[in-house]
C-alpha atoms as a PDB file:
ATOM      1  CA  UNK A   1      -9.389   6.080 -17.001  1.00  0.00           C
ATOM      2  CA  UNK A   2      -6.470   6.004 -14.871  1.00  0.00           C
ATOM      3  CA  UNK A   3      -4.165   8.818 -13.501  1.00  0.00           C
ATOM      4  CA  UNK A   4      -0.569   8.988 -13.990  1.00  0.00           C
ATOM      5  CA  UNK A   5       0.677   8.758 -10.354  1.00  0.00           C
ATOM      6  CA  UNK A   6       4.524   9.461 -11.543  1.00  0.00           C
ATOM      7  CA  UNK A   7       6.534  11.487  -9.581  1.00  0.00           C
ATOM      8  CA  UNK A   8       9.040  14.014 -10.670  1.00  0.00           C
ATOM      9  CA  UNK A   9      12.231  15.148  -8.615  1.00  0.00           C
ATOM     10  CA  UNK A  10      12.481  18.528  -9.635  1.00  0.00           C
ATOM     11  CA  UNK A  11       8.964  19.106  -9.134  1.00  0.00           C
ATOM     12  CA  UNK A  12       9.567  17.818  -5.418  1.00  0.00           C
ATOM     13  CA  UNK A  13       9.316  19.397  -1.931  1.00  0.00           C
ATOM     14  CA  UNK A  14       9.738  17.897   1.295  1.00  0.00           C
ATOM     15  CA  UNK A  15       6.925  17.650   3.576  1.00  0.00           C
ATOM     16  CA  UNK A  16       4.906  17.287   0.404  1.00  0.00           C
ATOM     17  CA  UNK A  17       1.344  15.664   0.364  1.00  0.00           C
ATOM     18  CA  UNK A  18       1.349  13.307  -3.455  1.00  0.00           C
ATOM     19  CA  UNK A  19      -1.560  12.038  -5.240  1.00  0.00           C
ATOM     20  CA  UNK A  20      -3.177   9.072  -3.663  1.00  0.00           C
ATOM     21  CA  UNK A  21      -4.079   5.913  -4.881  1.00  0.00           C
ATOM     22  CA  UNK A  22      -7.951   4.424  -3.942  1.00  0.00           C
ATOM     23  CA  UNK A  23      -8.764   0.547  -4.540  1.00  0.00           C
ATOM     24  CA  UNK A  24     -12.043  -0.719  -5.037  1.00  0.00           C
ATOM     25  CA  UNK A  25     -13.649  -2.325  -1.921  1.00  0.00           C
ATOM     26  CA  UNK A  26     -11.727  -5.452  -0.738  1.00  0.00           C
ATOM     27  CA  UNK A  27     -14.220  -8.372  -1.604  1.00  0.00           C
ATOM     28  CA  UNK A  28     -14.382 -11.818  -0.245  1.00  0.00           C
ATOM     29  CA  UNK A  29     -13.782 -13.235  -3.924  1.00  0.00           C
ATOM     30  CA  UNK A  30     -10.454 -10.941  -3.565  1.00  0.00           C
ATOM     31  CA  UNK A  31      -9.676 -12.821  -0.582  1.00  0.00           C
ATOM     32  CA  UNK A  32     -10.174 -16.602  -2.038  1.00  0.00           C
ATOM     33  CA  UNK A  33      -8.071 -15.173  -5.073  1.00  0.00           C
ATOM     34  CA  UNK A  34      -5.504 -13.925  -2.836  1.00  0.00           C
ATOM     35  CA  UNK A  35      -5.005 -17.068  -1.072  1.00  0.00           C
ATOM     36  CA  UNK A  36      -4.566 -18.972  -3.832  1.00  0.00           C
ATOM     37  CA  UNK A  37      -2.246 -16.814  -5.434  1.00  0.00           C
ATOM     38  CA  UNK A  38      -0.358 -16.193  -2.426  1.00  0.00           C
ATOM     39  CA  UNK A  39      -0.382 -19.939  -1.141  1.00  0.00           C
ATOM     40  CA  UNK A  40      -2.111 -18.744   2.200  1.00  0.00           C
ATOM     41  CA  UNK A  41      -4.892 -20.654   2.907  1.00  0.00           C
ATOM     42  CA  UNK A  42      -5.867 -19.291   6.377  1.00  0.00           C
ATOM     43  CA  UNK A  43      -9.259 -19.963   7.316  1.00  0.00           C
ATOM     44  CA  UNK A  44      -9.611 -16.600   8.771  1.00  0.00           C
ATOM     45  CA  UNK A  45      -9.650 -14.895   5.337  1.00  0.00           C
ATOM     46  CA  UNK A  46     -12.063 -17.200   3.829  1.00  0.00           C
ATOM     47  CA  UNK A  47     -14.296 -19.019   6.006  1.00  0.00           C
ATOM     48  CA  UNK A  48     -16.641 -16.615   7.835  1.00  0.00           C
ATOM     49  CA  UNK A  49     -18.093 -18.968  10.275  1.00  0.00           C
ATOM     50  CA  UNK A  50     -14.264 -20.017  11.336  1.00  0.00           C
ATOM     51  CA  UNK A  51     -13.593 -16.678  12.076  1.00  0.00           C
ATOM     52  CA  UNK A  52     -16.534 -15.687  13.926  1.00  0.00           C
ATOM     53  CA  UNK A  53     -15.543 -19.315  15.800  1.00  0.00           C
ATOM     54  CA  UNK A  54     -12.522 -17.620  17.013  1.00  0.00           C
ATOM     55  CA  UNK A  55     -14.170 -14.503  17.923  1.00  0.00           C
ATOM     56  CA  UNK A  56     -13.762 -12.103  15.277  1.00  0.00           C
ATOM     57  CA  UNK A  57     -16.822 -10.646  13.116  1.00  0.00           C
ATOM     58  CA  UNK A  58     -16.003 -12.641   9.885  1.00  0.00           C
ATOM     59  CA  UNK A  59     -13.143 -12.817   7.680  1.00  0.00           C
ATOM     60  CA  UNK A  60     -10.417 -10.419   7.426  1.00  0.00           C
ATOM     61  CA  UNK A  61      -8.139  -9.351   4.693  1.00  0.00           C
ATOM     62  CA  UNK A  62      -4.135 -10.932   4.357  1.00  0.00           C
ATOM     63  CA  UNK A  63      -1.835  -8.237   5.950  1.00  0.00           C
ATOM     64  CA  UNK A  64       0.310  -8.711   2.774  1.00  0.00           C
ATOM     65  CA  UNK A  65      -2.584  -7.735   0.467  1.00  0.00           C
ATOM     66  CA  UNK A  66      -2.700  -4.444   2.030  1.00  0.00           C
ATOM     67  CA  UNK A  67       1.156  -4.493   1.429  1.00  0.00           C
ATOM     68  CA  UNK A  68       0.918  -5.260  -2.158  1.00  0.00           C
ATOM     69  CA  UNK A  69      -1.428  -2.429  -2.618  1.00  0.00           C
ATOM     70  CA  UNK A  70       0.730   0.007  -1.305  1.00  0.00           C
ATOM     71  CA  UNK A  71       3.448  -1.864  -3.655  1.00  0.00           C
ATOM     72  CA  UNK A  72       1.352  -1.183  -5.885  1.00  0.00           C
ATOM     73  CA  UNK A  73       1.160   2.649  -5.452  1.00  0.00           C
ATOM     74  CA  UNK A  74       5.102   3.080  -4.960  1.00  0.00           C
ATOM     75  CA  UNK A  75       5.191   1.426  -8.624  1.00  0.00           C
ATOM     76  CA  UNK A  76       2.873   3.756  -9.619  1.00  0.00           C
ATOM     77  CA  UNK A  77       4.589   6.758  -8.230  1.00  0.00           C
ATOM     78  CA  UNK A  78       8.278   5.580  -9.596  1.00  0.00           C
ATOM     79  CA  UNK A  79       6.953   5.345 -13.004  1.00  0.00           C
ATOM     80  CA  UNK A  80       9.697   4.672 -15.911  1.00  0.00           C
ATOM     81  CA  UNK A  81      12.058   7.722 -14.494  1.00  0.00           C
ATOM     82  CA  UNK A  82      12.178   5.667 -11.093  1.00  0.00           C
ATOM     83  CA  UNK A  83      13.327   2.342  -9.280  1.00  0.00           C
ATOM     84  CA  UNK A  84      12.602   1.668  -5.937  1.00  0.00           C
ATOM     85  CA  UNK A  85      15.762   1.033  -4.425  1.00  0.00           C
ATOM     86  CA  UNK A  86      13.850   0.280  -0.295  1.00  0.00           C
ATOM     87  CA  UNK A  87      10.272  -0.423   0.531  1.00  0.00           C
ATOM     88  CA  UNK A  88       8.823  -1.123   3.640  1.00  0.00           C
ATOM     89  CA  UNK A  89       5.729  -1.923   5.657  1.00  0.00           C
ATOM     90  CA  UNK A  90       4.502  -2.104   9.321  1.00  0.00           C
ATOM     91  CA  UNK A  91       0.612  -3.201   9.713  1.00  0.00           C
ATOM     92  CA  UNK A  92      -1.969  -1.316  11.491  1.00  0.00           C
ATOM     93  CA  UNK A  93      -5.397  -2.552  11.614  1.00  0.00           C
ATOM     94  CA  UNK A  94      -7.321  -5.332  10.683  1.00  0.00           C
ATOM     95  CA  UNK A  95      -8.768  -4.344   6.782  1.00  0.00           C
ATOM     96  CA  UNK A  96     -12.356  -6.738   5.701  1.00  0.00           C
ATOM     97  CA  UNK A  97     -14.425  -7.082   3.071  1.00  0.00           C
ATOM     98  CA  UNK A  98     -16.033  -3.842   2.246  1.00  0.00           C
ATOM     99  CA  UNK A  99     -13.110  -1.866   3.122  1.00  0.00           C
ATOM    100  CA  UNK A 100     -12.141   0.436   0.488  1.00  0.00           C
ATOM    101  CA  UNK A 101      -7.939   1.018   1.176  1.00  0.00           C
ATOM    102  CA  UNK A 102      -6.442   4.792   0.036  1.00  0.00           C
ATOM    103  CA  UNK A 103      -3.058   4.802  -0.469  1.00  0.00           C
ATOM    104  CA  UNK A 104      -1.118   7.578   0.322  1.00  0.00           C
ATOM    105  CA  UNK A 105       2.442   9.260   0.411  1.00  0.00           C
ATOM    106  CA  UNK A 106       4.379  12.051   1.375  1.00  0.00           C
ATOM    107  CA  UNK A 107       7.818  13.500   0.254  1.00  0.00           C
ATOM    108  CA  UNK A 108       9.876  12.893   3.703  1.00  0.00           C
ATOM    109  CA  UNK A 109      13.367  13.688   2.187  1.00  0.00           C
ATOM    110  CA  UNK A 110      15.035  14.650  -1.154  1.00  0.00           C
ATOM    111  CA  UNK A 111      18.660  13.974  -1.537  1.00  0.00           C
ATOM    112  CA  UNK A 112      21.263  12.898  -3.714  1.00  0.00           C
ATOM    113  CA  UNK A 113      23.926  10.516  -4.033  1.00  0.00           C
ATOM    114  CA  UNK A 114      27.130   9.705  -6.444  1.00  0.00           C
ATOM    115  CA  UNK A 115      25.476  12.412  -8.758  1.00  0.00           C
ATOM    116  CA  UNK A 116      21.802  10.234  -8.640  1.00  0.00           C
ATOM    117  CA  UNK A 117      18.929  11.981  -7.007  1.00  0.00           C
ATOM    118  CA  UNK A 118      17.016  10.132  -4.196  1.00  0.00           C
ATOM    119  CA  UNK A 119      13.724  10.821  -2.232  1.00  0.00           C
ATOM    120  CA  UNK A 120      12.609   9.049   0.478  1.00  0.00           C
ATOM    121  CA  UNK A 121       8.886   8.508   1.039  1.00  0.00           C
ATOM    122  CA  UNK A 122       6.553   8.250   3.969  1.00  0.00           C
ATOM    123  CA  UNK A 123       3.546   6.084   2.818  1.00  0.00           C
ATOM    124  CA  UNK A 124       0.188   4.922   4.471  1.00  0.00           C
ATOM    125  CA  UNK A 125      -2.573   2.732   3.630  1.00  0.00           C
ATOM    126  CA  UNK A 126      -5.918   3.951   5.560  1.00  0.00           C
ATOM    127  CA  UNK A 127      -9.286   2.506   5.307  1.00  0.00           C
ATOM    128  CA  UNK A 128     -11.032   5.621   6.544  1.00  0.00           C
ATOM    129  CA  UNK A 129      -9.498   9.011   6.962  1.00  0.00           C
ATOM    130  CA  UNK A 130      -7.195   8.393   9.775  1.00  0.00           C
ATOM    131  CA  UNK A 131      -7.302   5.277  10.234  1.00  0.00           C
ATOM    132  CA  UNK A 132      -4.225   3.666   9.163  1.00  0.00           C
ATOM    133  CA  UNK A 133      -3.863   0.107   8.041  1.00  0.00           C
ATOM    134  CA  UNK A 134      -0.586   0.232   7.256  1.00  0.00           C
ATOM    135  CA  UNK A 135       2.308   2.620   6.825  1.00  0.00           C
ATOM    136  CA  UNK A 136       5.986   2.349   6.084  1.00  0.00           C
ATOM    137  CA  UNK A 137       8.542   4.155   3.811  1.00  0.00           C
ATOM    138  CA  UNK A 138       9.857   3.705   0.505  1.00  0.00           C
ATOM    139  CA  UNK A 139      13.019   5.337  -1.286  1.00  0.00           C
ATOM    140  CA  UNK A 140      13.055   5.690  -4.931  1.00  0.00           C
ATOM    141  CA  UNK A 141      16.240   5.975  -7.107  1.00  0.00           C
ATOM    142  CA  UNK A 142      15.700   8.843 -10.535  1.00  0.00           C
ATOM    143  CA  UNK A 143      17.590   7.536 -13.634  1.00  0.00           C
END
């Protein structure tokens, strides 16, 4: 069962803490499928022995995969009354295998526009509580 992650504007306070998002556990078969779906084929998300040859641990997740999740979760929170009108990312830490990514947001600003009510969105993608993968913003656009 999934929950409905939509967002309503007159239900909307700034500062406000939304619903978050949690993905399964990033998996190396994620990774492979990743790459070949995003056309990146860097040995360092799929070859564990390259990666410890360049002295990290193993493998390590694509930056953009994190970004699609928290795509993912600004879709979710838009919902049919919503389109995103700016989205945005910065990277934080290196996500791997295991790795089970929340995705969260907060209400940073509600405004309107031309008669069309806006909110702007801080997000953040951690893999453990306070520690950030990425973050960035998103502002959504009501219909």
């Amino acid at each position: 069962m999934t929950t409905d992650l939509s967002i309503k504007p007159d239900l909307l306070k700034e500062g406000q803490e939304l619903e978050p998002m949690t993905k399964p556990p990033i998996t190396k078969v994620q990774l492979v499928k990743y790459a070949g779906a995003s056309g990146d084929f860097n040995p360092l998300h799929t070859d564990d022995e390259f990666a410890r040859s360049i002295g990290m641990d193993g493998v390590i997740a694509h930056g953009m995969l994190v970004m699609g999740f928290l795509g993912q979760y600004v879709m979710e929170l838009a919902g049919e009354q919503a389109e995103i009108a700016q989205f945005n990312m910065r990277f934080g830490a290196v996500t791997r295998p295991g790795d089970q990514i929340t995705c969260k947001g907060k209400v940073d600003k509600l405004y309107e526009g031309d008669g069309i009510q806006f909110v702007r969105l801080e997000l953040y993608a951690e893999k453990a509580p306070g520690e950030v993968v990425g973050s960035g913003n998103a502002i959504l656009r009501f219909r």
